[in-house]
N, C-alpha and C. Protein backbone atom coordinates (compact mmCIF):
# COMPACT_ATOMS: atom_id res chain seq x y z
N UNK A 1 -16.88 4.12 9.38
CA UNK A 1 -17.85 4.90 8.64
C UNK A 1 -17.75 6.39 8.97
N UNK A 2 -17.34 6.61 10.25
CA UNK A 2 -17.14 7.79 10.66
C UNK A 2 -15.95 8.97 9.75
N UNK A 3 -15.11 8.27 9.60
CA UNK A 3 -13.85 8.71 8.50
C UNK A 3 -14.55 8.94 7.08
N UNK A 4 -15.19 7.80 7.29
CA UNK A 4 -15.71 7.65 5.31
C UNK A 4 -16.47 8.87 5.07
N UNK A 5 -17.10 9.15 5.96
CA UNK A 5 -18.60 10.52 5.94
C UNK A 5 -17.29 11.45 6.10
N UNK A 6 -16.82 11.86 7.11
CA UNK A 6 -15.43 13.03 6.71
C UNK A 6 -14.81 13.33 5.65
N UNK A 7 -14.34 12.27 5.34
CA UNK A 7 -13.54 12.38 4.29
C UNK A 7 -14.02 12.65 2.95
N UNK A 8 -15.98 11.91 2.87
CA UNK A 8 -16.40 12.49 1.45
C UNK A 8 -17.07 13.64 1.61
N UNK A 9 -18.04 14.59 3.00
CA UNK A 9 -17.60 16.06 3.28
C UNK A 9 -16.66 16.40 2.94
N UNK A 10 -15.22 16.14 3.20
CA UNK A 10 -13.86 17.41 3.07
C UNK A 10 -13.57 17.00 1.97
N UNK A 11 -13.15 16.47 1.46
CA UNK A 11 -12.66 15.90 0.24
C UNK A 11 -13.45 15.35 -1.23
N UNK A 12 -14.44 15.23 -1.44
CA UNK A 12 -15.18 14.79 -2.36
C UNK A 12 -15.44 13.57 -2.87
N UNK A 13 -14.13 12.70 -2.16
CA UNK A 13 -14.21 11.00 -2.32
C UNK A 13 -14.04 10.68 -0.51
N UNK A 14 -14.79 9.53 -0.58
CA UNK A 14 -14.21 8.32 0.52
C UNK A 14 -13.53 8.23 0.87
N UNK A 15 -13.32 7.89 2.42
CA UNK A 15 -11.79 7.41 2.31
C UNK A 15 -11.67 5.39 2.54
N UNK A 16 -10.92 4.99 1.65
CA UNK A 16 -11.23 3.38 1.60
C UNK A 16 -9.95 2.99 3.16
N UNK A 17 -9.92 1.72 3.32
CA UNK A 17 -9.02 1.28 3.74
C UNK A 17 -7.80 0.98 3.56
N UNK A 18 -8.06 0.89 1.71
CA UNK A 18 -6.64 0.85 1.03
C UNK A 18 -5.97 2.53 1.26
N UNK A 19 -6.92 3.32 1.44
CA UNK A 19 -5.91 4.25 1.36
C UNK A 19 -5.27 4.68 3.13
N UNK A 20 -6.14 4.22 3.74
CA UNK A 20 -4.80 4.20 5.00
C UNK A 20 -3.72 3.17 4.89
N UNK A 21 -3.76 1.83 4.03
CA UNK A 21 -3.20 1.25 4.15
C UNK A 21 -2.26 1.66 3.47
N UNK A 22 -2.14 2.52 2.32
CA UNK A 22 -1.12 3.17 1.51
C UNK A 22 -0.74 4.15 1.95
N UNK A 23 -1.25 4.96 2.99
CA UNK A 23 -0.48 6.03 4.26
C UNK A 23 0.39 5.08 5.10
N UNK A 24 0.42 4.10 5.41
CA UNK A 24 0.75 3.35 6.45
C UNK A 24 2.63 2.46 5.62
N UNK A 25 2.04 2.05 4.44
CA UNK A 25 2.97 1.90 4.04
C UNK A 25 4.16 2.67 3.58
N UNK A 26 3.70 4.04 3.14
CA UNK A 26 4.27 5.09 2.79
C UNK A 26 5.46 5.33 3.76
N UNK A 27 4.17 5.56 5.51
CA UNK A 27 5.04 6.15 6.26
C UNK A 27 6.37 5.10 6.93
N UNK A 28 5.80 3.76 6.60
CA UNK A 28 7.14 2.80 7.20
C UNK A 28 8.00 3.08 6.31
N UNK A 29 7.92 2.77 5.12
CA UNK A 29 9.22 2.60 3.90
C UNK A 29 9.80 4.28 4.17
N UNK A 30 8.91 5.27 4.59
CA UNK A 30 10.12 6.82 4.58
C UNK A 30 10.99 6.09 5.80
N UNK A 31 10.91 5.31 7.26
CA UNK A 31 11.87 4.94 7.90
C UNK A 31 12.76 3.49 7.36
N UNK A 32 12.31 3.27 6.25
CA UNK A 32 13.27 2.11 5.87
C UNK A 32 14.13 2.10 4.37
N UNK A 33 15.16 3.64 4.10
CA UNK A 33 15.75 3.35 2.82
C UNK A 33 16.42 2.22 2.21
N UNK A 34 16.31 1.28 2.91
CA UNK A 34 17.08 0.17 1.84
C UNK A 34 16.33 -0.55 1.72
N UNK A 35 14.74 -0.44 1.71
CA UNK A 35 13.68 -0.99 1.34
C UNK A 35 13.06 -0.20 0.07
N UNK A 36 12.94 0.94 0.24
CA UNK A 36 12.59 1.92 -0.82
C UNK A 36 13.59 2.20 -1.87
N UNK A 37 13.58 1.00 -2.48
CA UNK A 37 14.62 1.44 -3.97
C UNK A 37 14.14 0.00 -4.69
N UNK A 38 14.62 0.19 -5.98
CA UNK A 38 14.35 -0.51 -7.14
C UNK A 38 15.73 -0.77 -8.31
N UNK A 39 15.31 -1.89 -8.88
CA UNK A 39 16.31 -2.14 -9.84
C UNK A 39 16.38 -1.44 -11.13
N UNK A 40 17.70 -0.95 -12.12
CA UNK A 40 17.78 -0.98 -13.18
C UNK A 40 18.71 -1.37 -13.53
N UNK A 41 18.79 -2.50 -14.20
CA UNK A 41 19.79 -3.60 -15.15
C UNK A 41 20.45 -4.03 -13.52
N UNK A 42 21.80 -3.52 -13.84
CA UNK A 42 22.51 -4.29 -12.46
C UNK A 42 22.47 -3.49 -11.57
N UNK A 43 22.23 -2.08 -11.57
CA UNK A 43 22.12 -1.15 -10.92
C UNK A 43 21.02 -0.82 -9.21
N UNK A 44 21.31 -0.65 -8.13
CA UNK A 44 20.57 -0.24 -7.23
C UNK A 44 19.92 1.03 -6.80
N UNK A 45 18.70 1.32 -7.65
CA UNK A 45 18.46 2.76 -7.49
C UNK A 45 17.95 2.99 -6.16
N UNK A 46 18.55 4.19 -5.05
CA UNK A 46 17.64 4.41 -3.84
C UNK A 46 17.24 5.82 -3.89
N UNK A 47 16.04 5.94 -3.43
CA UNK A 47 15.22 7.49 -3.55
C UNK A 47 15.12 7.72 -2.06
N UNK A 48 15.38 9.43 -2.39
CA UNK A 48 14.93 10.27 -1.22
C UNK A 48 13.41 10.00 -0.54
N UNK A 49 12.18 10.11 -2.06
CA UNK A 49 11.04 9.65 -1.71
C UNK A 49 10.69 8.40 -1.90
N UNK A 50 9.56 8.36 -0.96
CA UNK A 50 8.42 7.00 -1.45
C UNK A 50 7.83 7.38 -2.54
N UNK A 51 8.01 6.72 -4.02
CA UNK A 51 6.78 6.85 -5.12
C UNK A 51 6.04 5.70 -4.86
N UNK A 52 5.13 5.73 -4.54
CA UNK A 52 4.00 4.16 -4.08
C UNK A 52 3.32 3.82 -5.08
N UNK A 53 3.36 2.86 -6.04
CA UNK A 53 2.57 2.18 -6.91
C UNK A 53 1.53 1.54 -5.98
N UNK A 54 0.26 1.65 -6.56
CA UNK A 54 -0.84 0.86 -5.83
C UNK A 54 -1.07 0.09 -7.86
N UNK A 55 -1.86 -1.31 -7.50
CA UNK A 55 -2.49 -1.73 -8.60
C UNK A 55 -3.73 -1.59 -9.19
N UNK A 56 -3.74 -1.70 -10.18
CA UNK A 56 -5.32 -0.86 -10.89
C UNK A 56 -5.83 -2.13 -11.78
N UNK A 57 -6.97 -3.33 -11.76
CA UNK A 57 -7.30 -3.70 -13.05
C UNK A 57 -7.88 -2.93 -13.92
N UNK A 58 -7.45 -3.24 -14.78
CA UNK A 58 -8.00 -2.63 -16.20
C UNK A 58 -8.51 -3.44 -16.66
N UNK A 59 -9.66 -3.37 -18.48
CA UNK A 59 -10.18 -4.07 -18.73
C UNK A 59 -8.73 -5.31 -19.71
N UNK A 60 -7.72 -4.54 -19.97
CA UNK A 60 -6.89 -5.69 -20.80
C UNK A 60 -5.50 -6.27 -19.71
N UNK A 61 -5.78 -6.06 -18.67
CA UNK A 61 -4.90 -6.54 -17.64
C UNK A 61 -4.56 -5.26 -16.27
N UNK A 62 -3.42 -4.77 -15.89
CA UNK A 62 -2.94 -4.41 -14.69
C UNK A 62 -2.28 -3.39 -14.86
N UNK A 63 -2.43 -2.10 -14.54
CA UNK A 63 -1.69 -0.67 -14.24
C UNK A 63 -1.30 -0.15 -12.75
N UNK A 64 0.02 0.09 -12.72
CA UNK A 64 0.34 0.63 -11.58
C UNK A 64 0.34 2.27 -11.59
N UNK A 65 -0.76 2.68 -11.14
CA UNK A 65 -0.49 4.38 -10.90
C UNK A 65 0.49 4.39 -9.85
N UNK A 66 1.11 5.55 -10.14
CA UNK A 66 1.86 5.63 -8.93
C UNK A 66 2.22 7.09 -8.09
N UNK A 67 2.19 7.23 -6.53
CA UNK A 67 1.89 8.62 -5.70
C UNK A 67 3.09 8.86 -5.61
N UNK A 68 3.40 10.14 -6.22
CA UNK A 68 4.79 10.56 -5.77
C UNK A 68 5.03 11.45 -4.44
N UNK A 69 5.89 11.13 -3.70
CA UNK A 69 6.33 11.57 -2.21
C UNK A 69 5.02 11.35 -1.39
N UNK A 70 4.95 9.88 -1.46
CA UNK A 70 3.58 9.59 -0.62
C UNK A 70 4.12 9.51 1.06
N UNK A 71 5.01 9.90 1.13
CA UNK A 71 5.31 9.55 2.66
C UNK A 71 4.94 11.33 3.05
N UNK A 72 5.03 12.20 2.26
CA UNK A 72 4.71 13.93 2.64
C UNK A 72 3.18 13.71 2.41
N UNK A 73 2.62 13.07 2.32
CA UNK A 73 1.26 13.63 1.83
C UNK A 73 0.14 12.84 3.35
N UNK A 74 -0.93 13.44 3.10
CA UNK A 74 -2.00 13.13 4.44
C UNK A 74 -2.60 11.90 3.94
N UNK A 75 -3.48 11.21 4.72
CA UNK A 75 -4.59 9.93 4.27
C UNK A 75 -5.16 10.72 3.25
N UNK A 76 -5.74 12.35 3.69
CA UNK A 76 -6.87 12.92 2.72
C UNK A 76 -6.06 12.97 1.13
N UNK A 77 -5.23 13.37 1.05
CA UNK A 77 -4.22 13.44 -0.26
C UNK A 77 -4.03 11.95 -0.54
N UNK A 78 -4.09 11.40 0.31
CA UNK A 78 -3.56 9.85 -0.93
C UNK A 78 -4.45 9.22 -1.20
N UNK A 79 -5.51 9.21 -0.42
CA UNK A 79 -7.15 9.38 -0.74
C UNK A 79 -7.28 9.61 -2.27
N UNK A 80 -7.40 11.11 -2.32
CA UNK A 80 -8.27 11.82 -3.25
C UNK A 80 -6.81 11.66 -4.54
N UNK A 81 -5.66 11.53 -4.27
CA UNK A 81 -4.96 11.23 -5.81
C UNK A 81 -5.14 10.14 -5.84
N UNK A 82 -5.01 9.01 -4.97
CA UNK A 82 -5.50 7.60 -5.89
C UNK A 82 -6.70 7.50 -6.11
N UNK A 83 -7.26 7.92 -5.84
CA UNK A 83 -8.78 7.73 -6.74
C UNK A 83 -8.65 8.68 -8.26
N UNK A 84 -8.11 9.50 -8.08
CA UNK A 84 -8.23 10.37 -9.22
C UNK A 84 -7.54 9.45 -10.23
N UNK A 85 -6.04 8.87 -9.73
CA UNK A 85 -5.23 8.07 -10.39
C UNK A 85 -5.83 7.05 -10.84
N UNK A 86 -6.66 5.88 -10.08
CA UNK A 86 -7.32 5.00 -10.55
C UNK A 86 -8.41 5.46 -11.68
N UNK A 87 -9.22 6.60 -11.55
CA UNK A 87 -10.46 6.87 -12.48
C UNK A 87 -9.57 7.08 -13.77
N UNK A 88 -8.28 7.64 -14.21
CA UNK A 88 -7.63 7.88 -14.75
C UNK A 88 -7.07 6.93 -15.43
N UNK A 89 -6.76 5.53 -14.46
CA UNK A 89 -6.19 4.73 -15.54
C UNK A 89 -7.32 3.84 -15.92
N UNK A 90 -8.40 3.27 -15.40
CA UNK A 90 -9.93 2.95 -16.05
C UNK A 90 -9.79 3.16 -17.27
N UNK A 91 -9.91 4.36 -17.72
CA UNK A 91 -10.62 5.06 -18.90
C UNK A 91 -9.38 5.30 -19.85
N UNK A 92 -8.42 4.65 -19.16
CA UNK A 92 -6.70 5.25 -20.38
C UNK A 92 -6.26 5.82 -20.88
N UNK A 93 -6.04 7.50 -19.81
CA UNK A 93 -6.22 8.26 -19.35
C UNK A 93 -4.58 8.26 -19.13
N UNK A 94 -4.21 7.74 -18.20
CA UNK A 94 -2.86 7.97 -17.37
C UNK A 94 -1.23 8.46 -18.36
N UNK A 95 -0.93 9.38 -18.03
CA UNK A 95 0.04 9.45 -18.45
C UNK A 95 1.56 9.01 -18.27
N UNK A 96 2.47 8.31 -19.13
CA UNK A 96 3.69 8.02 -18.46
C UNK A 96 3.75 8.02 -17.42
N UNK A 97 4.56 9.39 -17.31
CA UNK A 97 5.08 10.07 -15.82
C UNK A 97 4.15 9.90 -14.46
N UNK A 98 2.92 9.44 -14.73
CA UNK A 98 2.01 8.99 -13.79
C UNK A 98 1.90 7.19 -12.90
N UNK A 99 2.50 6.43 -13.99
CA UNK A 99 2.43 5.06 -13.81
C UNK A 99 4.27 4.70 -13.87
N UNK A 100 4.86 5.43 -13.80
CA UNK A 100 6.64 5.30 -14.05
C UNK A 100 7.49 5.40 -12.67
N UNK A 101 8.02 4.76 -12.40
CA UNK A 101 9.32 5.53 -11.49
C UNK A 101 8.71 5.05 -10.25
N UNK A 102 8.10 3.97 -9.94
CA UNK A 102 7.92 3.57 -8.31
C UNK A 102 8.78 3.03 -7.95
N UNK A 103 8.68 3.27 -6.33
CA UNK A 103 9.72 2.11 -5.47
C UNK A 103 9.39 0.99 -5.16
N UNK A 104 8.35 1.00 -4.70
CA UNK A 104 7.19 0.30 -4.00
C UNK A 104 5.78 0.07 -4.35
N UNK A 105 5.09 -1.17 -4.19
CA UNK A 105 4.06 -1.53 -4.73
C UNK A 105 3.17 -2.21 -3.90
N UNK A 106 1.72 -1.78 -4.03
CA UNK A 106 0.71 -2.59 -2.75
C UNK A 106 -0.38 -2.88 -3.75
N UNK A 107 -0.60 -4.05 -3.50
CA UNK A 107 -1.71 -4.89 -4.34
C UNK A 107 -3.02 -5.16 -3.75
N UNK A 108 -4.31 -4.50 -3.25
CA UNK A 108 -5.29 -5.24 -2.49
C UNK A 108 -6.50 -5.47 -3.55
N UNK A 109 -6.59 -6.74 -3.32
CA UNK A 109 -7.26 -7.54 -4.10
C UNK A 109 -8.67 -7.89 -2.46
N UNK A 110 -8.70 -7.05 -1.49
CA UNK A 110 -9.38 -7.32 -0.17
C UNK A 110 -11.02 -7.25 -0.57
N UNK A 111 -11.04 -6.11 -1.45
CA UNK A 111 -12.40 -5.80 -2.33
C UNK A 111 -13.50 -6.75 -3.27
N UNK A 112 -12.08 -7.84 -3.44
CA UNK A 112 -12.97 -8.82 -3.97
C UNK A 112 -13.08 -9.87 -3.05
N UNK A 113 -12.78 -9.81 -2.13
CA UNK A 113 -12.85 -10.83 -0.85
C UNK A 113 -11.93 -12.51 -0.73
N UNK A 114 -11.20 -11.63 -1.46
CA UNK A 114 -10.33 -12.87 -1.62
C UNK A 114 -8.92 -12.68 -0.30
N UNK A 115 -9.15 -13.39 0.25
CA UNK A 115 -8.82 -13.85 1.84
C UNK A 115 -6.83 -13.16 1.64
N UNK A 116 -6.60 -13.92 0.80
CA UNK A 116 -5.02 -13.52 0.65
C UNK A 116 -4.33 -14.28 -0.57
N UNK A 117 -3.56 -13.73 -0.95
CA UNK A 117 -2.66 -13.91 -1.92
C UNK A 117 -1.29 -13.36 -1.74
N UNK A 118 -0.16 -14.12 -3.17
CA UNK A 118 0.79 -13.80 -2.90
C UNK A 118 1.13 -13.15 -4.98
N UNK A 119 1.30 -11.86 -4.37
CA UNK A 119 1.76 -10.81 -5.09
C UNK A 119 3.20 -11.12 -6.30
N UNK A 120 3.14 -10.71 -7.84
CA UNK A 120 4.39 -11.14 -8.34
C UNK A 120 5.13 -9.95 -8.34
N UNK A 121 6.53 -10.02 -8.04
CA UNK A 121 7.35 -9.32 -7.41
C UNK A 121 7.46 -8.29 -8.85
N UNK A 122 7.49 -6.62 -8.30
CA UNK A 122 7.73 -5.87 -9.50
C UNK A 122 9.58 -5.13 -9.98
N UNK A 123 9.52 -4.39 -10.74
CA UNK A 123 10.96 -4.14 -10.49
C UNK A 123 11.13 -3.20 -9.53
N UNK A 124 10.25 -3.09 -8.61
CA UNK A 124 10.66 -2.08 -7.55
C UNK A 124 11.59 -3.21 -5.94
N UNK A 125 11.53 -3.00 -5.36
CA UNK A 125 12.10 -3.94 -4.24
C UNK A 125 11.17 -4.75 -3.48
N UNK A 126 9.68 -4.74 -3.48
CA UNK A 126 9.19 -5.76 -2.91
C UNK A 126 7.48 -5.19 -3.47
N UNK A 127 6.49 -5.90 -2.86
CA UNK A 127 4.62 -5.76 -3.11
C UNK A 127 4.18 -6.06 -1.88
N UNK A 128 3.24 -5.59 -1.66
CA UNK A 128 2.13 -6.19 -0.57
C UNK A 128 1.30 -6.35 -1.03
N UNK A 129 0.74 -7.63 -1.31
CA UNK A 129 -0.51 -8.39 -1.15
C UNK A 129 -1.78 -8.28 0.19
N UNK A 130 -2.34 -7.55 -0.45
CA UNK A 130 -3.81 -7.15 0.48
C UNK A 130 -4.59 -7.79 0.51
N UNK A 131 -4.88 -8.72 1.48
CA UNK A 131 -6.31 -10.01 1.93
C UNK A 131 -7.61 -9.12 1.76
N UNK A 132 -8.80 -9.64 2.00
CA UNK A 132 -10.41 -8.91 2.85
C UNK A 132 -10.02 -8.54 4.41
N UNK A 133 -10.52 -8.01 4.49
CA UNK A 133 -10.66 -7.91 6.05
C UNK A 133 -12.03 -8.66 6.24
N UNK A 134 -11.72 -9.98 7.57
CA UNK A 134 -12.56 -10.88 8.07
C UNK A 134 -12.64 -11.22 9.05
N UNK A 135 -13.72 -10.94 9.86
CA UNK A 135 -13.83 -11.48 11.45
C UNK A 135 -12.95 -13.01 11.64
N UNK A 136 -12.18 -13.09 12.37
CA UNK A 136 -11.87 -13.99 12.92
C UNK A 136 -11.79 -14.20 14.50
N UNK A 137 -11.91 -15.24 15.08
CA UNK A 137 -11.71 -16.11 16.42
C UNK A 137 -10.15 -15.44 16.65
N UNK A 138 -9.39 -14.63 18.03
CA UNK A 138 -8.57 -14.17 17.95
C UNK A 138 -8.51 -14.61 19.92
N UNK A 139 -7.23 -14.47 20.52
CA UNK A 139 -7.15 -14.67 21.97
C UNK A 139 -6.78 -13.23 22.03
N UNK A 140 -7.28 -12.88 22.90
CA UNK A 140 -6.88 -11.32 23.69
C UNK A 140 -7.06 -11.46 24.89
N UNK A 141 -6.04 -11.62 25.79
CA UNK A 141 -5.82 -11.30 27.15
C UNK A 141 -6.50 -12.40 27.78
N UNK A 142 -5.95 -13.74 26.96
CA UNK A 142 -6.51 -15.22 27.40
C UNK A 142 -8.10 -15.49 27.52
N UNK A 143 -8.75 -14.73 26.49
CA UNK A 143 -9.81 -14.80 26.10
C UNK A 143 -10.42 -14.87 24.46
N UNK A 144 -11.01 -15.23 24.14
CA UNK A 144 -11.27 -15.51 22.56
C UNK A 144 -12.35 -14.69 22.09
N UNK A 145 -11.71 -14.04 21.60
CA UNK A 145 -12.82 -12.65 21.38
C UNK A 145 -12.74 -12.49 19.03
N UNK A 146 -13.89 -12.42 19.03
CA UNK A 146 -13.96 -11.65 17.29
C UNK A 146 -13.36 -10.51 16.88
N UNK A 147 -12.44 -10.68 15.97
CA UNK A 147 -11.80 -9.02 15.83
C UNK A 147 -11.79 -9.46 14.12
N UNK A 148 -12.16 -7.92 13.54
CA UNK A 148 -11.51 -8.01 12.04
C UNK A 148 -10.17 -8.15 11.97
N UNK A 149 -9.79 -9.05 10.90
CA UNK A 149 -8.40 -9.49 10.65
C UNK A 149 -7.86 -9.42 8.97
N UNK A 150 -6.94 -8.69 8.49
CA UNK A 150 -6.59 -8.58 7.52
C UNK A 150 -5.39 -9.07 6.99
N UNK A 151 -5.04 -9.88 5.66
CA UNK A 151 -3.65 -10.44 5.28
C UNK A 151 -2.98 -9.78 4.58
N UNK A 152 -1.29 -9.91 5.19
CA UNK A 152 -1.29 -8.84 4.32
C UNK A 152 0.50 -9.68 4.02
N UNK A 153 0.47 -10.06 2.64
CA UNK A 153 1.61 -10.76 2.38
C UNK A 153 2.87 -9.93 1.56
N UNK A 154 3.88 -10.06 1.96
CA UNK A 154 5.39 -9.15 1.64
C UNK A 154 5.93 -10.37 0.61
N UNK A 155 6.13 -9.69 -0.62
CA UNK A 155 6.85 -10.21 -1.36
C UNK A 155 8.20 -9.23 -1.91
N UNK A 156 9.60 -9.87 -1.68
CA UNK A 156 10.72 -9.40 -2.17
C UNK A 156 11.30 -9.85 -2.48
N UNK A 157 12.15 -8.76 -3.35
CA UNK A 157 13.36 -9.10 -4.53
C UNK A 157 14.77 -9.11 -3.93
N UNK A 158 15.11 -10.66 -3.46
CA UNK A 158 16.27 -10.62 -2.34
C UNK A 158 17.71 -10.11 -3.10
N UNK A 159 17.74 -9.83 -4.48
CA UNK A 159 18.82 -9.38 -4.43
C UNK A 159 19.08 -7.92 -4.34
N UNK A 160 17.66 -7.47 -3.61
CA UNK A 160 17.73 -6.11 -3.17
C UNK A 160 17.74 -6.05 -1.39
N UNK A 161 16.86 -6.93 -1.27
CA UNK A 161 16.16 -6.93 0.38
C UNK A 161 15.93 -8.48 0.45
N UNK A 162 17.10 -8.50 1.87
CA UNK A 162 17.20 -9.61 2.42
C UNK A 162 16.00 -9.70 3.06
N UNK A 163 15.69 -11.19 3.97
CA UNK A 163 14.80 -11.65 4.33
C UNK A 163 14.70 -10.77 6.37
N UNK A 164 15.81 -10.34 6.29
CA UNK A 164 16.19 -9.68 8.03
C UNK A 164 15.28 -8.51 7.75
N UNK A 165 15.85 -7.82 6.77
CA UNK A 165 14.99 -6.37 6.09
C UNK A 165 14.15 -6.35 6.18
N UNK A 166 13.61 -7.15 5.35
CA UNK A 166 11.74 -7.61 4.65
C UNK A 166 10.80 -7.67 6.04
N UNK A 167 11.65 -8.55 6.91
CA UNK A 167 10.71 -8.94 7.95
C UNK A 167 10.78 -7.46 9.21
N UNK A 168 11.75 -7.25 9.07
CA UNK A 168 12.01 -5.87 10.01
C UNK A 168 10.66 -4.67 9.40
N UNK A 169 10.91 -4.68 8.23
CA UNK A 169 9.87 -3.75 7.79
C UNK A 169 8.44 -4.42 8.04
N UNK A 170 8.01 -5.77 7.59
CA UNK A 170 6.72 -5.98 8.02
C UNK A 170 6.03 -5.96 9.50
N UNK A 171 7.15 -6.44 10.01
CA UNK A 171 7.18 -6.23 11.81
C UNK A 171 6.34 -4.24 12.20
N UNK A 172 7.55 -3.61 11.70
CA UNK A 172 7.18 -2.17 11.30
C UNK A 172 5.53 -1.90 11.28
N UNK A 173 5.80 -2.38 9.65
CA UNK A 173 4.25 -1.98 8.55
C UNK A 173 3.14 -2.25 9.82
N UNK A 174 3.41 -3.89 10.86
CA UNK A 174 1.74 -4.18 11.15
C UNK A 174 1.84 -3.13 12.49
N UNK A 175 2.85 -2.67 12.86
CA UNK A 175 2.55 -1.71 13.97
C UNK A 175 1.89 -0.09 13.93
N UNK A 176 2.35 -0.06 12.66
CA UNK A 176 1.98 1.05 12.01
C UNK A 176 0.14 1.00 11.63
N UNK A 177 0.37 -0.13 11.13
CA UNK A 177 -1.15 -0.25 10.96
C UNK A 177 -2.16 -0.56 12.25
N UNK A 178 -1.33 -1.24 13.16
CA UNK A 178 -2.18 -1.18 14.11
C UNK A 178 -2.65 -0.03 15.27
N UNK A 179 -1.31 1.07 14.94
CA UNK A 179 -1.70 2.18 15.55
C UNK A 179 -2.53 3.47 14.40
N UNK A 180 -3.53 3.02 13.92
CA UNK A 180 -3.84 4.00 12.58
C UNK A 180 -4.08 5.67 13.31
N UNK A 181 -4.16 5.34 14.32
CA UNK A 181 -4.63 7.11 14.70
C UNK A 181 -3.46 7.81 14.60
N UNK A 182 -2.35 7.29 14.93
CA UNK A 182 -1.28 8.13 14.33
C UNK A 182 -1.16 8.19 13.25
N UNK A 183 -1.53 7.76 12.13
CA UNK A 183 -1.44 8.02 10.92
C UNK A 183 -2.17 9.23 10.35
N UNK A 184 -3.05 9.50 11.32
CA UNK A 184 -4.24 10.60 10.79
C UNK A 184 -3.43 12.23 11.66
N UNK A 185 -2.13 12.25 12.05
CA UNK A 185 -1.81 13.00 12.61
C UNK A 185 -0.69 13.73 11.95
């Protein structure tokens, strides 16, 4: 809550969890280029940047806005453009060049409290599927202690990213996420 009150002082929106979680992903895939690329026809496209598709329902189905060079940008910036991006595609609003050209795609469906799912793979190289975050029964230091716990499922397109990759990067992603204060740095 402490972030959330910051962030809507400095910035004018919230800051959610999805959007560290889309800093977090950002910043693994800038250390993993052969994760950050996408298909066309037979072709292997790889980018300098992360363009990060996050998912949007709409009222007639699913839009991917998408952040370009989200691995340069702060929590507060990926913050305040995906929200802008989302209010944008709501109202159908978004332009092309706004929803086009991702590498990468993160799906959290955590908002509706739906525990976890598994994501359908886009033409970019893989999705993350975003659980709720939910207290669970956890052992820490041979003790059973309550900690929030979040799912977070990797889906990929192996004839881009093998299963060594995929898992190297999720290995990555949960360290990343578990150290979030570096992310705010």
């Amino acid at each position: 809550d402490m972030f959330k009150d910051a962030a809507l002082r400095k910035n004018g929106n919230k800051l959610t969890y999805n959007d560290i979680i889309l800093k977090a992903v950002a910043s693994t895939l800038a250390g993993f280029e052969d994760v950050n690329v996408r298909l066309d026809g037979d072709s292997i496209l790889y980018f300098k940047h992360v363009h990060l598709g996050f998912a949007v329902s709409i009222p007639n189905g699913l839009i991917v806005p998408v952040i370009r060079n989200a691995e340069e940008k702060s929590v507060a910036e990926i913050s305040r453009e995906a929200s802008m991006l989302a209010d944008k595609a709501r109202i159908g609003k978004l332009m092309p060049d706004e929803f086009t050209g991702g590498t990468f795609t993160v799906s959290n469906l955590g908002g509706n409290g739906l525990e976890g799912f598994q994501a359908i793979i886009p033409p970019e190289s893989g999705i993350l599927a975003i659980g709720s975050i939910q207290k669970k029964a956890v052992v820490v230091n041979d003790e059973i202690v309550i900690r929030p716990m979040m799912s977070i499922v990797g889906s990929f397109d192996h004839r881009l990213v093998d299963g060594a990759l995929a898992a190297r990067f999720m290995v990555q992603l949960k360290k990343t996420l578990e150290e979030t204060s570096a992310l705010f740095i």
